[in-house]
Protein backbone atom coordinates (compact mmCIF):
# COMPACT_ATOMS: atom_id res chain seq x y z
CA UNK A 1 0.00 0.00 0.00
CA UNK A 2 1.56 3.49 -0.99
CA UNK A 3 0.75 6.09 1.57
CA UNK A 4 1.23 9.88 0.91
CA UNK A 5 4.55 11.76 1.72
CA UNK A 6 6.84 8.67 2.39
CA UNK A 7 9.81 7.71 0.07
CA UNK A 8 12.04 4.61 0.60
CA UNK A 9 15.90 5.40 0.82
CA UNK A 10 17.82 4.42 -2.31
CA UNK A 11 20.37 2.06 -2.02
CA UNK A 12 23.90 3.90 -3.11
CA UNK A 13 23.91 2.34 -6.42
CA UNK A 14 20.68 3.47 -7.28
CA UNK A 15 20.12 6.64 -9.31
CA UNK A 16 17.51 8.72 -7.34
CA UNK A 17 14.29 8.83 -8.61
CA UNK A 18 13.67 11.01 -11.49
CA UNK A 19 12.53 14.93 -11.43
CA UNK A 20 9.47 14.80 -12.93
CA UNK A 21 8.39 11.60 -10.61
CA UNK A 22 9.20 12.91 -7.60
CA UNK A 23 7.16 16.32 -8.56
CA UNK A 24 4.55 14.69 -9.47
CA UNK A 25 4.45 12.65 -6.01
CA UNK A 26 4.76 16.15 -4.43
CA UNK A 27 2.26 17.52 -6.03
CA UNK A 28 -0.31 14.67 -4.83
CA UNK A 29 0.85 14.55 -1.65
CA UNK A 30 0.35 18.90 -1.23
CA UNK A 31 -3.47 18.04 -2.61
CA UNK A 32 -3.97 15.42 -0.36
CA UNK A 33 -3.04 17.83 2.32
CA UNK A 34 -5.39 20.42 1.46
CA UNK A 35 -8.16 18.52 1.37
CA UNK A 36 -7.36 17.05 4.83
CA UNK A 37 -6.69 20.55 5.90
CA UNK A 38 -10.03 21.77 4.36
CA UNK A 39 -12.09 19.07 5.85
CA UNK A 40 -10.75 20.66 9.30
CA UNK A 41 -11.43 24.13 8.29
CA UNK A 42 -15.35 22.53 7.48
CA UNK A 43 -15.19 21.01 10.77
CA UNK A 44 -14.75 24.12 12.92
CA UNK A 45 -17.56 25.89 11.63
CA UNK A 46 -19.52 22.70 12.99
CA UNK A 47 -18.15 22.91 16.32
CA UNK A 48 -17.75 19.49 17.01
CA UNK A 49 -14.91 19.11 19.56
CA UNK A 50 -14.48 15.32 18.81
CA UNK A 51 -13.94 15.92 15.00
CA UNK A 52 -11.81 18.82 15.21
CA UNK A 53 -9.81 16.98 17.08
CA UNK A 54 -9.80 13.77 15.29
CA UNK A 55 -9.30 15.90 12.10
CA UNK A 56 -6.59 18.21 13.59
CA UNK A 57 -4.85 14.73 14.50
CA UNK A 58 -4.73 13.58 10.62
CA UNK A 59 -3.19 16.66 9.40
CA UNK A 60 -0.70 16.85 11.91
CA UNK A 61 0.03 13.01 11.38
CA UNK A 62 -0.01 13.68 7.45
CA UNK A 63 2.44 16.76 7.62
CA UNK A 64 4.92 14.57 9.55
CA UNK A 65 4.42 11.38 6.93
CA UNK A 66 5.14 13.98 5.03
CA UNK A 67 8.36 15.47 5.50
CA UNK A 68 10.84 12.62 3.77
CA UNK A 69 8.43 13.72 0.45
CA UNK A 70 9.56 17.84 1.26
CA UNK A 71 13.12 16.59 2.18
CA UNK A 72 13.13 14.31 -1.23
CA UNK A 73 12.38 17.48 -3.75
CA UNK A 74 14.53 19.76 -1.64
CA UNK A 75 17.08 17.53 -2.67
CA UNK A 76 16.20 17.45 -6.05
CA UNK A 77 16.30 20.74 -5.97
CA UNK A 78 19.24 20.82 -5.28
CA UNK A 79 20.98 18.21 -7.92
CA UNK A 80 19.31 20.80 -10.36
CA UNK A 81 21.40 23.73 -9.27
CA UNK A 82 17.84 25.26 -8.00
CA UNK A 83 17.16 27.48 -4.99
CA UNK A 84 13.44 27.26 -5.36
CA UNK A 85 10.70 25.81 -7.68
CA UNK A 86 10.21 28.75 -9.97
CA UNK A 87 14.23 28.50 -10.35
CA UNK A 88 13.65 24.45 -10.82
CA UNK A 89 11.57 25.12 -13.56
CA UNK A 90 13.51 27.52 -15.55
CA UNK A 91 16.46 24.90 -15.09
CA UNK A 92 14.31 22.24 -16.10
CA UNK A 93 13.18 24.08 -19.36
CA UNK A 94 16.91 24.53 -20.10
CA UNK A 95 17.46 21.30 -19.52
CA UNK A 96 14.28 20.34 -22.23
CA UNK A 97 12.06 18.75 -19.34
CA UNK A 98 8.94 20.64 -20.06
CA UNK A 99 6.82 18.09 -18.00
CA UNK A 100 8.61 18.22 -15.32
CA UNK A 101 9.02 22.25 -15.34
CA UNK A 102 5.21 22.19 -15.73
CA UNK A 103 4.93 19.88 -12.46
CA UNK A 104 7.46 21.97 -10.28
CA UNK A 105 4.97 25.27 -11.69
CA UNK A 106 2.07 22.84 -10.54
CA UNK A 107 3.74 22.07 -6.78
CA UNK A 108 4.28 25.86 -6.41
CA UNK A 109 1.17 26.86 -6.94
CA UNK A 110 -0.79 24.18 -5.17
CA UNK A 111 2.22 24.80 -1.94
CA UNK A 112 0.90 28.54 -2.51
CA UNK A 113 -3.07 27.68 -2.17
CA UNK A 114 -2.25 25.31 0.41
CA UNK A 115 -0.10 27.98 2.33
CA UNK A 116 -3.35 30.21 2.07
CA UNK A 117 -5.64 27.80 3.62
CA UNK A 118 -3.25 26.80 6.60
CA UNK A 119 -3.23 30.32 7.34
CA UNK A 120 -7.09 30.88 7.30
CA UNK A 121 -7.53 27.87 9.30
CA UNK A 122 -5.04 28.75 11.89
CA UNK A 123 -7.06 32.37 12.03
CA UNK A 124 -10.18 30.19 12.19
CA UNK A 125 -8.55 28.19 14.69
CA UNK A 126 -7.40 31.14 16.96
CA UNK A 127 -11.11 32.93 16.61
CA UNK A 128 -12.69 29.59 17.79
CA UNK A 129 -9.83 29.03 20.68
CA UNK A 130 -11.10 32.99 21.79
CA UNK A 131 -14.85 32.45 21.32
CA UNK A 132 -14.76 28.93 23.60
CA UNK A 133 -12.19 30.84 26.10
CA UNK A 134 -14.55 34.02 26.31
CA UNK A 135 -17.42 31.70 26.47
CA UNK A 136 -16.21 29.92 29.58
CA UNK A 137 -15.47 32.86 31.60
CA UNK A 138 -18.64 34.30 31.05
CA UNK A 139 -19.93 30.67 32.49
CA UNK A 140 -17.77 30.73 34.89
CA UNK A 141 -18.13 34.30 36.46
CA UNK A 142 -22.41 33.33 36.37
CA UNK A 143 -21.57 30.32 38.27
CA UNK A 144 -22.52 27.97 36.27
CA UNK A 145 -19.97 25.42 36.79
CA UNK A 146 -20.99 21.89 38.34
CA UNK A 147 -17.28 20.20 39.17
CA UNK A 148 -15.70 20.23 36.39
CA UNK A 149 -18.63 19.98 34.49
CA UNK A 150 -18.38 23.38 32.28
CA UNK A 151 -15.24 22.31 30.31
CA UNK A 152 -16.73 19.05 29.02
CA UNK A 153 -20.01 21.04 27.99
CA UNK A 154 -18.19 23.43 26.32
């Protein structure tokens, strides 16, 4: 089974995977992100503490399975002489890889729109985090708290 964001390690006499693969498994892996990370956005407008969290837990768990994927085009990256993907590409047209320059302008933008919705679900995030907080101290300073009860309600 072939799971998002994982690479096995080359043995030395292997070439490493080519450009255009290794893109192209980026660029799945950054849309198989977003959606996770959208599903999570959709979940806090539900407020559902139990999903959120469950959700929250799969994106954090897929960004980690991620990181030999990042750490795999960073280094290919690097064997093309590039600093970042826009650079990649123009290197990879020079090079007469137009599929695989079209695949590294693919990853950039989709690491773009997926850099975009991180942010305006951390802002979502941090607005629910304040609404729940203000919530409880209004509770709180009404007395409404049964032992401990208030937290789990909320």
């Amino acid at each position: 089974m072939k799971m998002a964001g994982q690479f096995r390690p080359l043995p030395p006499d292997q070439d490493p995977l080519p450009v255009s693969t290794i893109l192209q498994h980026g660029l799945e892996l950054v849309d198989d992100l977003a959606r996770k990370l959208q599903h999570l956005d959709n979940l806090m407008l539900t407020g559902r503490p139990s999903e959120i969290s469950e959700a929250a837990a799969i994106v954090e768990a897929a960004l980690t399975n991620a990181s030999p994927a990042f750490t795999e085009i960073a280094s290919a990256m690097n064997r093309l002489g590039a600093d970042n993907l826009i650079a990649a590409a123009a290197q990879l047209r020079r090079i007469e890889q137009e599929d695989a320059a079209g695949l590294a302008e693919a990853l950039r933008f989709s690491l773009a729109r997926f850099a975009r919705r991180s942010v305006n679900a951390n802002r979502r995030a941090q607005q629910l985090s304040r609404g729940l907080n203000a919530a409880l101290k209004t509770l709180q300073a009404l007395g409404v708290q049964e032992s401990g009860r208030l937290i789990a309600e909320a």
